[in-house]
N, C-alpha and C. Protein backbone atom coordinates (compact mmCIF):
# COMPACT_ATOMS: atom_id res chain seq x y z
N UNK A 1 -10.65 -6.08 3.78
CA UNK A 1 -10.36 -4.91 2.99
C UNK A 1 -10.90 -5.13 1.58
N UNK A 2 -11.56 -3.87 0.99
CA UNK A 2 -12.10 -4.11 -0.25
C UNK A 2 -10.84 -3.66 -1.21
N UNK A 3 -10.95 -4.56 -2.22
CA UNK A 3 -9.63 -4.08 -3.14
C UNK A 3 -9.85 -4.13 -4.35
N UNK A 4 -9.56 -3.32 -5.27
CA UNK A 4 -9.89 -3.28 -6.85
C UNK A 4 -8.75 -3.19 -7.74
N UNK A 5 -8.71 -3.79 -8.57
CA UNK A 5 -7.50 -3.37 -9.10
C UNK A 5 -7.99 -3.51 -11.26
N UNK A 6 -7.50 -1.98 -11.00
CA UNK A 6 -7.66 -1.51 -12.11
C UNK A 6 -6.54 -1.68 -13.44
N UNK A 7 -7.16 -1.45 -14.52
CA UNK A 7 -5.92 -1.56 -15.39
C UNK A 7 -5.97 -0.39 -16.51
N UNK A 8 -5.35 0.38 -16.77
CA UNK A 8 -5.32 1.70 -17.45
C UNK A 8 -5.12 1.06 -19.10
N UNK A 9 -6.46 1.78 -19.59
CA UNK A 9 -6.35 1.41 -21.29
C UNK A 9 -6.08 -0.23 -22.19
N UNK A 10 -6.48 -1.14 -20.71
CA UNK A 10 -6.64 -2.50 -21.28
C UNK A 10 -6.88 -2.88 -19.53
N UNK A 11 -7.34 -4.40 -19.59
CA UNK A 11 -7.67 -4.75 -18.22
C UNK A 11 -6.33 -5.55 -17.83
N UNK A 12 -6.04 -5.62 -17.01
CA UNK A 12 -4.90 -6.58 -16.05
C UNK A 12 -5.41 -7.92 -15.95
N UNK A 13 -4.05 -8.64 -16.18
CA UNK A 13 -4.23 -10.30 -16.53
C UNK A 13 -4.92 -10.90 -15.08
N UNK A 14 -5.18 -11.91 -15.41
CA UNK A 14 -6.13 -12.64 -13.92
C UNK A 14 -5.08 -13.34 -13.04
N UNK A 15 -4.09 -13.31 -13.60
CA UNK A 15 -2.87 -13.92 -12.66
C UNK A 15 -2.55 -12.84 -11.89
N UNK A 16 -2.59 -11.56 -12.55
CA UNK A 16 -1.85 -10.40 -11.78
C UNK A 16 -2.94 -9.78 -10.60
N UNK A 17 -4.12 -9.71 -11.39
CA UNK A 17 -5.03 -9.04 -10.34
C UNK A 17 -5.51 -10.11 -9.18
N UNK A 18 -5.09 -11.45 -9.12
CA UNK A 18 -4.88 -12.08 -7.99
C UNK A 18 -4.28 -11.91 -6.94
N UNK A 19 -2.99 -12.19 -8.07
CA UNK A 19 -1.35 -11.49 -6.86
C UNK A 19 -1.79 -10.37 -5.83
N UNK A 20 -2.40 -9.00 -6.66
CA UNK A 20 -2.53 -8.30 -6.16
C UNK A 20 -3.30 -8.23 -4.99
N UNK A 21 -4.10 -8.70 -5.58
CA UNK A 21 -5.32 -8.44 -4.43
C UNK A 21 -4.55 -9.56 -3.24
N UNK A 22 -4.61 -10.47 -3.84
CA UNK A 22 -3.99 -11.34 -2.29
C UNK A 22 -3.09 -10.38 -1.19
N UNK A 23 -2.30 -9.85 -1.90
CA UNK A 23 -1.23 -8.94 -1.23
C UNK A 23 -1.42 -7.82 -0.47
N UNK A 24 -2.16 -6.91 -1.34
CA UNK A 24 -2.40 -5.79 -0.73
C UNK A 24 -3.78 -5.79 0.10
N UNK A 25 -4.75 -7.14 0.42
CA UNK A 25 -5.33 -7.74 1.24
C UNK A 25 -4.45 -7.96 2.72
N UNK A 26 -3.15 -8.55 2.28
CA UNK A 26 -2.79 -8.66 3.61
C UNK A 26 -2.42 -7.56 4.48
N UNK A 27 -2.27 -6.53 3.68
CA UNK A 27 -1.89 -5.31 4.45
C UNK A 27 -3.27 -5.02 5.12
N UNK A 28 -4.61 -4.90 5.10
CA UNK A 28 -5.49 -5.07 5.25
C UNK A 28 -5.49 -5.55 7.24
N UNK A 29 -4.66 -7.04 6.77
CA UNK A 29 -4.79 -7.50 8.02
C UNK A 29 -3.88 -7.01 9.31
N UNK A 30 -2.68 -6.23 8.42
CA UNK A 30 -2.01 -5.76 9.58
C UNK A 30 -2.29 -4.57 10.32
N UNK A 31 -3.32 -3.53 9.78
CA UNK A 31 -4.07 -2.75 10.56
C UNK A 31 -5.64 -2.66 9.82
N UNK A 32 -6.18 -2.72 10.43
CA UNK A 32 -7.57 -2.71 10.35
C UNK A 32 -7.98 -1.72 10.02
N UNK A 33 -7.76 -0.34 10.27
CA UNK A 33 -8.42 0.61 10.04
C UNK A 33 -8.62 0.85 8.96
N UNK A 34 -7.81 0.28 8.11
CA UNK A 34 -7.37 0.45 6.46
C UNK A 34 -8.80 -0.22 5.64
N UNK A 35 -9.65 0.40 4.99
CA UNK A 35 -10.86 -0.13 4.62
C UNK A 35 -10.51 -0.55 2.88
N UNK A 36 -10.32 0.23 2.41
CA UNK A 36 -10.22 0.34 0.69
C UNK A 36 -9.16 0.17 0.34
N UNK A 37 -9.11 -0.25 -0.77
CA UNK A 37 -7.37 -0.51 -1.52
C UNK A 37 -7.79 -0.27 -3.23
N UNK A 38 -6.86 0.66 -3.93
CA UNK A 38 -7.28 0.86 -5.47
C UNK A 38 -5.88 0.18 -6.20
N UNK A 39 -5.66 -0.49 -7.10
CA UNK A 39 -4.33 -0.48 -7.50
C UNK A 39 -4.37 -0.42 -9.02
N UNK A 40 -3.98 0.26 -9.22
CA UNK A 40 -3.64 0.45 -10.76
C UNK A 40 -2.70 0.01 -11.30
N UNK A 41 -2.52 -0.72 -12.25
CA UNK A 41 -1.78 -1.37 -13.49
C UNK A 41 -1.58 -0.16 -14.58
N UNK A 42 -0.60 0.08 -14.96
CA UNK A 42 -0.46 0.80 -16.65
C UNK A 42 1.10 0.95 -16.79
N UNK A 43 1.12 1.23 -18.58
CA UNK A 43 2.73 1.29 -18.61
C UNK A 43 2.94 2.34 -18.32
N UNK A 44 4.20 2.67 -18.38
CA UNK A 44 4.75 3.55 -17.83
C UNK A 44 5.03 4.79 -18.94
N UNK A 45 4.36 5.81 -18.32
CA UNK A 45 4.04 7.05 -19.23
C UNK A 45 5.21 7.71 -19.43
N UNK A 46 6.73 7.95 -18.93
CA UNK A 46 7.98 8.66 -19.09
C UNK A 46 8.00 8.05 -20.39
N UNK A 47 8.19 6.28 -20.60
CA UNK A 47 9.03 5.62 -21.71
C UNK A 47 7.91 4.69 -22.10
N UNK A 48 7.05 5.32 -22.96
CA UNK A 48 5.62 4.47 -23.48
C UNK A 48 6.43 3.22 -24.59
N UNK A 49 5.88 2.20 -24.83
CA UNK A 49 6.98 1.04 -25.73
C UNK A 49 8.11 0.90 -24.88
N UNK A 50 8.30 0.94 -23.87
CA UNK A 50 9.55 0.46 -23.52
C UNK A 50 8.83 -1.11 -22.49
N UNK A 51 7.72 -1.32 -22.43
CA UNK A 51 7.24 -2.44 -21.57
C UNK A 51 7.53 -2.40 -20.23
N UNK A 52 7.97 -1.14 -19.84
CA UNK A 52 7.82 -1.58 -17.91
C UNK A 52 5.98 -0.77 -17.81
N UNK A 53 5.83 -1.65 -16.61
CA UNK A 53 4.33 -1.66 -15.84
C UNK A 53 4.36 -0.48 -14.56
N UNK A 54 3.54 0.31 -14.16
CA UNK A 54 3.59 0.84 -13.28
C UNK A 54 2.74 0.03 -12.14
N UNK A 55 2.88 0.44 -10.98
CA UNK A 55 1.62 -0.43 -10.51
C UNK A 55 1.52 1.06 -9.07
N UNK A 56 0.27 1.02 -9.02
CA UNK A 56 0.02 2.85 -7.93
C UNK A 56 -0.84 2.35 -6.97
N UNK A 57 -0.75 2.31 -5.87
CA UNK A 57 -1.78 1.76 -4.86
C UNK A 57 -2.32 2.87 -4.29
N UNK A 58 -3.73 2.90 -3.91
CA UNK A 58 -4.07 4.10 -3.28
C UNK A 58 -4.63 2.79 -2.17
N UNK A 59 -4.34 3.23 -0.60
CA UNK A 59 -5.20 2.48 0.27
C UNK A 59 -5.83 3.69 1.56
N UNK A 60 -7.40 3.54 1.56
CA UNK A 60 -7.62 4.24 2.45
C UNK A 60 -8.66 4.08 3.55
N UNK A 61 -9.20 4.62 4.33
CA UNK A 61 -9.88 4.19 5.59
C UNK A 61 -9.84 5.21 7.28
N UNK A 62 -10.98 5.44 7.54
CA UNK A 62 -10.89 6.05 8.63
C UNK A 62 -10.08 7.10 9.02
N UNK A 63 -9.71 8.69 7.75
CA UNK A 63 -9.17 9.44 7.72
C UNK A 63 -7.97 9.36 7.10
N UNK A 64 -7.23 8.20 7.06
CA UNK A 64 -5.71 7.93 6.51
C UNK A 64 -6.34 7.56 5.11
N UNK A 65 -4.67 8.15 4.27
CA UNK A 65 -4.67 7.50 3.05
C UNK A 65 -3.05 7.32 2.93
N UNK A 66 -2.94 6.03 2.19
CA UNK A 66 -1.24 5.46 2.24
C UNK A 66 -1.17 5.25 0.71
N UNK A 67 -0.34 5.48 -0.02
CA UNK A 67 0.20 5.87 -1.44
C UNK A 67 1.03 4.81 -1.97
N UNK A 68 1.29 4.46 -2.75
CA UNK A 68 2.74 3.90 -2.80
C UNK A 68 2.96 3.47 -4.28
N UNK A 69 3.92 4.39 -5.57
CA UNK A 69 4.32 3.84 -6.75
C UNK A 69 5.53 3.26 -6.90
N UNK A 70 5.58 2.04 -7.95
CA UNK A 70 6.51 1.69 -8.74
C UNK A 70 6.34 0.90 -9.92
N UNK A 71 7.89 0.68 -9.91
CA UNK A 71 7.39 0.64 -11.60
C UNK A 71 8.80 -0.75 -12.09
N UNK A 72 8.42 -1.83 -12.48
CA UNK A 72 9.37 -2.75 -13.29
C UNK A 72 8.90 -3.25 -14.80
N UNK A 73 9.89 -4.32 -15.10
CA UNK A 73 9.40 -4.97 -16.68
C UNK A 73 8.86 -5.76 -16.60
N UNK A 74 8.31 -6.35 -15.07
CA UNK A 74 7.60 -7.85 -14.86
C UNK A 74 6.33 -6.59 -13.93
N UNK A 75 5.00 -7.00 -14.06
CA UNK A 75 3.88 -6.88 -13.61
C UNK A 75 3.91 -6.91 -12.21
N UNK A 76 4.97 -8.52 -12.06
CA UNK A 76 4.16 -8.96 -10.53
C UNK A 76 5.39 -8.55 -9.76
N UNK A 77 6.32 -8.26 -10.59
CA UNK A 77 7.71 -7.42 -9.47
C UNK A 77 7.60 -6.24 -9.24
N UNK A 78 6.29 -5.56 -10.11
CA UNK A 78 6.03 -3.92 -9.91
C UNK A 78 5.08 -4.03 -8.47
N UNK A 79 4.06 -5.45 -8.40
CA UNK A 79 3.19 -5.01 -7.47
C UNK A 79 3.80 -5.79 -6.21
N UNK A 80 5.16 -6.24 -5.97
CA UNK A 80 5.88 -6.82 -5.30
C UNK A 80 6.32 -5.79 -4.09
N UNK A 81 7.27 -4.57 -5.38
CA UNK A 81 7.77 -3.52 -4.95
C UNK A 81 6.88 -2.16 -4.39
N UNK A 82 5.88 -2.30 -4.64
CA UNK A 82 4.39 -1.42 -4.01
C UNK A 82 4.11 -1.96 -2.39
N UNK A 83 4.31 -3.33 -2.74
CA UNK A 83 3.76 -3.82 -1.48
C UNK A 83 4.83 -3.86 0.02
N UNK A 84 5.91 -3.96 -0.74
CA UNK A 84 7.60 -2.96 0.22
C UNK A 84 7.32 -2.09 0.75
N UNK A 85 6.33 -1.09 -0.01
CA UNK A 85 6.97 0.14 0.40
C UNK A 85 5.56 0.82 1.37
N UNK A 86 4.58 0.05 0.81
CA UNK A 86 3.15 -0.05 1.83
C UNK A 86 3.23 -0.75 3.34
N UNK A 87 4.44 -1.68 3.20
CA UNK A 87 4.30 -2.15 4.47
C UNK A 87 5.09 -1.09 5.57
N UNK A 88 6.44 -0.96 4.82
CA UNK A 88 6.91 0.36 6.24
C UNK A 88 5.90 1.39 6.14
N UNK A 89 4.93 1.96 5.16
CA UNK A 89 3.87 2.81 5.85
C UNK A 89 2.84 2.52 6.56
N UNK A 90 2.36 1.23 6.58
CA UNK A 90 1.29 0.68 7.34
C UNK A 90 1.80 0.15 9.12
N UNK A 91 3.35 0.05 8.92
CA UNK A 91 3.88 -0.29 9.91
C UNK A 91 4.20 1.00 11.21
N UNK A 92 4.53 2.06 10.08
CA UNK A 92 4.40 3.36 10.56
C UNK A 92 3.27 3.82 11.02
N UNK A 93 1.82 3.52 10.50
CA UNK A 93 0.60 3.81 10.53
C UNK A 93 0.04 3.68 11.84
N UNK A 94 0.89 2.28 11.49
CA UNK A 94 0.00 1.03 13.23
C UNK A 94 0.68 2.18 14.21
N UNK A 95 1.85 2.40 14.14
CA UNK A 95 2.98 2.71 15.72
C UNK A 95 2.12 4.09 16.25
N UNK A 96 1.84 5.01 15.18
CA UNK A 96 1.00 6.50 15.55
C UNK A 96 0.05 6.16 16.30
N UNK A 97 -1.17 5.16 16.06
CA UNK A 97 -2.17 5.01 16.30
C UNK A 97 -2.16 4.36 17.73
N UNK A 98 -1.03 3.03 17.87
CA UNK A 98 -0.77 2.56 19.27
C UNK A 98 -0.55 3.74 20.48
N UNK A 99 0.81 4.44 19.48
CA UNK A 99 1.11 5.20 20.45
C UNK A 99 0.09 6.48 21.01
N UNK A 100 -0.96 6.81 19.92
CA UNK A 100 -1.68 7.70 20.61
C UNK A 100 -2.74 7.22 21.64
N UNK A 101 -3.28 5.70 21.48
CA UNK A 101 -4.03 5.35 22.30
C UNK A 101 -4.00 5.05 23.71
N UNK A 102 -2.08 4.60 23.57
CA UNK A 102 -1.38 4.21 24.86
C UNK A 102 -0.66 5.10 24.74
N UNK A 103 -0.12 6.54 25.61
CA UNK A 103 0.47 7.76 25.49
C UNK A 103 1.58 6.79 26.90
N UNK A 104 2.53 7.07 26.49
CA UNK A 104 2.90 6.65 28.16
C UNK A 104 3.14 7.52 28.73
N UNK A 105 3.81 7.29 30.40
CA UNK A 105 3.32 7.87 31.51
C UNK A 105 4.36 9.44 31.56
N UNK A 106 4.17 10.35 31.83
CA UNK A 106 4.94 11.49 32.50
C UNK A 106 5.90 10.91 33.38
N UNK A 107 7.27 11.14 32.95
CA UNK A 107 8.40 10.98 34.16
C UNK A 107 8.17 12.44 35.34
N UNK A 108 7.98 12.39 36.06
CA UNK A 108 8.28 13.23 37.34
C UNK A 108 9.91 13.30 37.65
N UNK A 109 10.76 14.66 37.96
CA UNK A 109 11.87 14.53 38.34
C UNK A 109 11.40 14.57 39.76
N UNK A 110 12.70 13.67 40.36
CA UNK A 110 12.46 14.45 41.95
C UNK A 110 13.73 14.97 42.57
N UNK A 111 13.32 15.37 43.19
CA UNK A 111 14.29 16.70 43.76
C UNK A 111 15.19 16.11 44.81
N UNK A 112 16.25 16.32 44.43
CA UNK A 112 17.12 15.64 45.56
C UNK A 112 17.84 16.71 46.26
C-alpha cells in the first residue's frame, strides 16, 4: 500500500510519519484491495492553541474509499485512534467482498 502522510501548515515529525505509515500499512495487509492511504496531521480547527492534533485518513483502492477522523493531545494517540476505527471498517470491507464472492447456497424447503 502506498501511503503519504501529510502535515497541514508545517510538516509532521519523522517519528510520527513512521508510526503512521507503519500502521496504516498494515491495514494494507489485511485486505489487499486497498491501494492508497493519505493521512493528514493538523491541529485541530474547533480549538486552534489548544494543542490537540487531528489525524484524517483517507484510504482508497478498487472503487472503495474508507475514512476515518480523530483527534488527541499526543500525535501518536490521534493516529492510534484512526487506526481503531479503520480496522472495524476494513474488517467490514473484507466480510462484503468474501461474502459476495462466496454467496452461499439457497435453502430449498421441502414439503412434507
Amino acid at each position: 500500500m502506498d501511503v503519504a502522510v501529510l502535515g497541514r501548515k508545517e510538516t509532521a515529525p519523522e517519528a510520527i510519519r513512521a508510526l503512521a505509515q507503519a500502521k496504516v500499512a498494515k491495514l494494507g495487509r489485511m485486505a489487499p484491495v486497498l491501494e492508497r492511504a493519505e493521512v493528514r496531521l493538523s491541529e485541530d480547527r474547533d480549538a486552534p492553541g489548544s494543542g490537540r492534533t487531528m489525524c484524517e485518513v483517507t484510504i482508497t483502492g478498487h472503487g472503495h474509499t474508507l475514512r476515518a477522523k480523530a483527534g488527541a493531545y499526543d500525535a501518536a494517540v490521534a493516529v492510534d485512534k484512526v487506526v481503531d476505527k479503520l480496522e472495524h471498517q476494513v474488517e467490514r470491507l473484507k466480510g462484503k467482498l468474501v461474502g459476495r464472492s462466496q454467496p452461499r447456497r439457497a435453502r430449498t424447503l421441502s414439503k412434507a
